[in-house]
N, C-alpha and C. Protein backbone atom coordinates (compact mmCIF):
# COMPACT_ATOMS: atom_id res chain seq x y z
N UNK A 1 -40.42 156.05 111.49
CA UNK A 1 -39.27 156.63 110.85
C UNK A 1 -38.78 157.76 111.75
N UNK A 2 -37.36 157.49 111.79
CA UNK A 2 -37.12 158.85 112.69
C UNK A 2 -37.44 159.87 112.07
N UNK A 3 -36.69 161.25 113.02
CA UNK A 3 -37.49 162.52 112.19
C UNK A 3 -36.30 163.17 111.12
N UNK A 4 -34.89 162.27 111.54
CA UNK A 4 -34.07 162.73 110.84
C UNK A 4 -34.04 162.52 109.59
N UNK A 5 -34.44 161.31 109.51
CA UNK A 5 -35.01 160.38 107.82
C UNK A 5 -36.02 161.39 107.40
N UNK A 6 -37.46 161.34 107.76
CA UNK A 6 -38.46 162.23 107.40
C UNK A 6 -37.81 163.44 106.82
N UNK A 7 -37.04 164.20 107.77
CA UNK A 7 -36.54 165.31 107.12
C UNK A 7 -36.24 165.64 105.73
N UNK A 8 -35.08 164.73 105.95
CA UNK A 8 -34.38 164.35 104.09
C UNK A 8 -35.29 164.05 102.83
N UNK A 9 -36.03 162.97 103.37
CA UNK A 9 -37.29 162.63 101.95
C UNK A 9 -37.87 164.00 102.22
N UNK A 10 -38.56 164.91 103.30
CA UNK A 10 -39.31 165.78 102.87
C UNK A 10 -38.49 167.02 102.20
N UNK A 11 -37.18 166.58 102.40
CA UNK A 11 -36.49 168.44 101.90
C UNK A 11 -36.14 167.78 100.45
N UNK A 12 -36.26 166.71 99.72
CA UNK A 12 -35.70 165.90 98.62
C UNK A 12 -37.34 166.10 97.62
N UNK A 13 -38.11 165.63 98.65
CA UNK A 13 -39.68 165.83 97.78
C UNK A 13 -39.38 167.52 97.53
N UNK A 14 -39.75 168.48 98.39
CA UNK A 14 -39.39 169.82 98.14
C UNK A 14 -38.80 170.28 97.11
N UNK A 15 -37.61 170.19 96.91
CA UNK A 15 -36.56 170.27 95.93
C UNK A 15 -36.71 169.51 94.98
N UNK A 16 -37.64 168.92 94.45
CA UNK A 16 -38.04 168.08 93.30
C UNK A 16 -39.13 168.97 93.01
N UNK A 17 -40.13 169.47 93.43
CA UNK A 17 -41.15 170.24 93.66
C UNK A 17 -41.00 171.72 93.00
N UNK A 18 -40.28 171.92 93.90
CA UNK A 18 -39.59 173.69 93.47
C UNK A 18 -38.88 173.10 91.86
N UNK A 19 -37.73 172.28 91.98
CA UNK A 19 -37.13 172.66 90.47
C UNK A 19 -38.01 172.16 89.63
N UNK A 20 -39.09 171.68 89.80
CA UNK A 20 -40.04 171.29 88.74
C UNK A 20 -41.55 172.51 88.52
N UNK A 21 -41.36 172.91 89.44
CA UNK A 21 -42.54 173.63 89.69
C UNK A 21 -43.79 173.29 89.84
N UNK A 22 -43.62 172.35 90.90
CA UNK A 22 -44.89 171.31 90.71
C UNK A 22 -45.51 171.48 92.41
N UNK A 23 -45.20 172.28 93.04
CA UNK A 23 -44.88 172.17 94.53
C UNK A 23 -46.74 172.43 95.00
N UNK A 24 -47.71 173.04 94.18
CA UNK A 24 -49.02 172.86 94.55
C UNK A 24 -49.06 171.31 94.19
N UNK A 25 -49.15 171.12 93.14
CA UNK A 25 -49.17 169.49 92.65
C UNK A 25 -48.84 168.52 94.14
N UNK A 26 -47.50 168.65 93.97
CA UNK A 26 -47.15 167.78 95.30
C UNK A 26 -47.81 167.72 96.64
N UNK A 27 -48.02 168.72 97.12
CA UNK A 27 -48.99 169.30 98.51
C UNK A 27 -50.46 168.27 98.50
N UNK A 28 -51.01 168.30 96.87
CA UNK A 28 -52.18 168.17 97.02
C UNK A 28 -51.97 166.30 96.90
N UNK A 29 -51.30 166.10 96.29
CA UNK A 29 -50.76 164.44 96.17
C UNK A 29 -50.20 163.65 97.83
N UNK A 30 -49.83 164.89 98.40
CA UNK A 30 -49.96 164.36 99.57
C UNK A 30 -51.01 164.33 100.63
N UNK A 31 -51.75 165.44 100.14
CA UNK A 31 -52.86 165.21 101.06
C UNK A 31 -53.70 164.01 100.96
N UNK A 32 -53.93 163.62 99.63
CA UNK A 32 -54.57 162.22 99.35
C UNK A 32 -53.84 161.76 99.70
N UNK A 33 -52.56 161.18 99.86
CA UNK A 33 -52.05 160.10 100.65
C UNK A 33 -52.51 159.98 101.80
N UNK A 34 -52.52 161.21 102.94
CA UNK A 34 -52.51 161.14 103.90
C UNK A 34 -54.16 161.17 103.98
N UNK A 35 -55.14 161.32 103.39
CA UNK A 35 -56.43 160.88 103.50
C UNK A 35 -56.40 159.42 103.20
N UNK A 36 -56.12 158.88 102.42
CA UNK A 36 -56.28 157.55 101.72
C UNK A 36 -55.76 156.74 103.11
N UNK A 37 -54.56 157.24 103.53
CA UNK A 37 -54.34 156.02 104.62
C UNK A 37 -55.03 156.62 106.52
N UNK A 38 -55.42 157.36 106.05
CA UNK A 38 -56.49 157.87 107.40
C UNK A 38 -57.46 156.62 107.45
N UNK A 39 -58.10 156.73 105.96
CA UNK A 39 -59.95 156.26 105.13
C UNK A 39 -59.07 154.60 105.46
N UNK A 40 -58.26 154.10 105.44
CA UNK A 40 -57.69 152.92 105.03
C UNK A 40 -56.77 151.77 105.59
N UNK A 41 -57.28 151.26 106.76
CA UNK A 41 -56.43 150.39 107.66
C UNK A 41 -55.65 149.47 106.58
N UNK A 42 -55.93 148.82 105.70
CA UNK A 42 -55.79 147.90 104.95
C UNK A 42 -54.35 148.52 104.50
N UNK A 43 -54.46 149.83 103.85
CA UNK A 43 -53.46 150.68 103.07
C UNK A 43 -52.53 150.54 104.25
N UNK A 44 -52.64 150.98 105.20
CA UNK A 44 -51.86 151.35 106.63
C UNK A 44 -51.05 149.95 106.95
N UNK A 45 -51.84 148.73 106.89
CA UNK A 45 -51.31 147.42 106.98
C UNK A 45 -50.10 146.98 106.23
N UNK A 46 -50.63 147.27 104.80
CA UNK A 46 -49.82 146.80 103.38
C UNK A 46 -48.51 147.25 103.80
N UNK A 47 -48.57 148.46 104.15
CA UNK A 47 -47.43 149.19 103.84
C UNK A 47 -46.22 149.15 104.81
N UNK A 48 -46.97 148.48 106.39
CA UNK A 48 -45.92 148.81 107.50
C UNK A 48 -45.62 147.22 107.83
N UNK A 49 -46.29 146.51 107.21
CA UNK A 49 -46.11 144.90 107.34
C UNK A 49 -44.80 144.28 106.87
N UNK A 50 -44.20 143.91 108.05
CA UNK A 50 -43.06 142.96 107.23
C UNK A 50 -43.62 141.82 106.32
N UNK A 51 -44.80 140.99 106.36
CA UNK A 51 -45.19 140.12 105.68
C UNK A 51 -44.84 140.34 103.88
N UNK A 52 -45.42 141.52 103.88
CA UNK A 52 -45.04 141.89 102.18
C UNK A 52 -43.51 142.00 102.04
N UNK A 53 -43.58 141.71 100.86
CA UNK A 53 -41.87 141.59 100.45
C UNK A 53 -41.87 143.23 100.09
N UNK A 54 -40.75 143.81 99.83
CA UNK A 54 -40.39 145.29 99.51
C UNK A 54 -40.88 145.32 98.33
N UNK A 55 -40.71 144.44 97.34
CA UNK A 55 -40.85 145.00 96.13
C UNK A 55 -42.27 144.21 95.83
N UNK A 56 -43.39 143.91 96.78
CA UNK A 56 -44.68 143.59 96.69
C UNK A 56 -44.95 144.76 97.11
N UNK A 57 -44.68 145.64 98.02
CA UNK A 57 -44.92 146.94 98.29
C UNK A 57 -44.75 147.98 97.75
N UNK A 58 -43.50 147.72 96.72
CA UNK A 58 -43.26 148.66 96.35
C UNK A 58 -44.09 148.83 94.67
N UNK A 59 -44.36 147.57 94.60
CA UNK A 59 -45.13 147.25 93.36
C UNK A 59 -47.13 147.96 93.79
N UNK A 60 -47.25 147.41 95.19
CA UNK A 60 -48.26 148.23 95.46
C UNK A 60 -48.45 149.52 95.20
N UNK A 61 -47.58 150.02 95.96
CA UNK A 61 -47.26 151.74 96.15
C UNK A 61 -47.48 152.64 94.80
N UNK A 62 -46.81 151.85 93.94
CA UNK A 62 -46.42 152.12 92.65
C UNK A 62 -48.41 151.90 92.13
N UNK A 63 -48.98 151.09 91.88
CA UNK A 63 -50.35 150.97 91.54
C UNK A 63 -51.35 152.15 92.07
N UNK A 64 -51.22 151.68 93.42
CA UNK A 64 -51.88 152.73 94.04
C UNK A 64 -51.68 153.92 93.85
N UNK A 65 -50.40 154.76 93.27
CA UNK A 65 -50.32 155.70 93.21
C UNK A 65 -50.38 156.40 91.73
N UNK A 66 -50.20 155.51 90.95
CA UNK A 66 -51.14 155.55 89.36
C UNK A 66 -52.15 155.44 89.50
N UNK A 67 -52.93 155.14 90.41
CA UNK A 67 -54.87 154.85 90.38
C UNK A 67 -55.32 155.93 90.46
N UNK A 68 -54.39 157.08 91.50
CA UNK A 68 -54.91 157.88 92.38
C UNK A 68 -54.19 159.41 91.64
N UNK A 69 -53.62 158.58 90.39
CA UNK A 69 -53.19 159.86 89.77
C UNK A 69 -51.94 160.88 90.54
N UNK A 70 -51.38 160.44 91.03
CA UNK A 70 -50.48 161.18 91.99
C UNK A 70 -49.06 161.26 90.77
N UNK A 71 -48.55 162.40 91.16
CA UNK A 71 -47.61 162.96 90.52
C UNK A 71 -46.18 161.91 90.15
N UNK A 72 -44.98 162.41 89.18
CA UNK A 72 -43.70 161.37 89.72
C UNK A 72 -43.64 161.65 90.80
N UNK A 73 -42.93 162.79 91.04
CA UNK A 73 -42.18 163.03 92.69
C UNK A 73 -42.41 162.47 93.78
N UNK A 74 -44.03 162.54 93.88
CA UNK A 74 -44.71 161.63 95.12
C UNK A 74 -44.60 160.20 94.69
N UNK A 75 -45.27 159.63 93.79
CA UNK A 75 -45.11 157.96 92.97
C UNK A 75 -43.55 157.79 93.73
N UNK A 76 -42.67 158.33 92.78
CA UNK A 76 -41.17 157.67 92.99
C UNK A 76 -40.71 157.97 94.44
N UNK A 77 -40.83 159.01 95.15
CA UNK A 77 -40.35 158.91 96.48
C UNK A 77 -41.07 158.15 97.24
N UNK A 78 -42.61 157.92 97.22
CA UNK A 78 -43.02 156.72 97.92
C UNK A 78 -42.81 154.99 97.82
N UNK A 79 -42.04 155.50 96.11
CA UNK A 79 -41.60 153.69 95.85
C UNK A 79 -40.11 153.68 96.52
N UNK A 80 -39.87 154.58 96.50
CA UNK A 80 -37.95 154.88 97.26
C UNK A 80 -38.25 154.22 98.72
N UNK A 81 -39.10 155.50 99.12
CA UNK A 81 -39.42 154.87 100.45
C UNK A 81 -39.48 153.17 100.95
N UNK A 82 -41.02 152.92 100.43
CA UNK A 82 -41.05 151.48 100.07
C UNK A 82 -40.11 150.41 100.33
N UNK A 83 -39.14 151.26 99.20
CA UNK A 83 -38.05 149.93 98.74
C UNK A 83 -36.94 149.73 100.40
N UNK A 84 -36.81 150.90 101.01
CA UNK A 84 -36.18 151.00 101.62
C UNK A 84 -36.65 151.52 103.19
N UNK A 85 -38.12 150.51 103.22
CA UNK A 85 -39.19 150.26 104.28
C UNK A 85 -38.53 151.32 105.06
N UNK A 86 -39.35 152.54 104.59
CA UNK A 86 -39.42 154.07 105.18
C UNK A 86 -40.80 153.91 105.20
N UNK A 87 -41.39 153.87 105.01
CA UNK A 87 -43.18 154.32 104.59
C UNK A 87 -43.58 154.14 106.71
């Protein structure tokens, strides 16, 4: 993803964060992401594979991120992402 994209989802997560007041919440929802797909070639696969359809991914994303207890903000911007093979 370029860094110009990155930018936007991260100043959009932010600003979902702040007006919710959830912005420790979020931090820590991302750090498990970013552990989970460290710990997780498989996760790393799913997600950057054209093989999966978007909305097999995004149906993933969406599971995985109810399993793992992760917040909306993170859930829905990673299914945004997803949908619109950002991840």
């Amino acid at each position: 993803m370029t860094s110009g994209v990155a930018a936007r989802y991260a100043t959009a997560v932010f600003e979902l964060a702040r007006e919710g007041g959830s912005i420790e919440k979020v931090e820590a929802d991302l750090a498990a992401i970013e552990a989970a797909l460290a710990e997780s070639p498989e996760l790393r696969e799913m997600i950057s594979s054209p093989v999966f359809s978007r909305q097999d991914t995004v149906n993933a994303v969406r599971a995985i991120a109810d399993r793992m207890g992760l917040g909306l903000e993170v859930k829905n911007t990673l299914a945004l992402m997803a949908s619109n093979r950002r991840l």
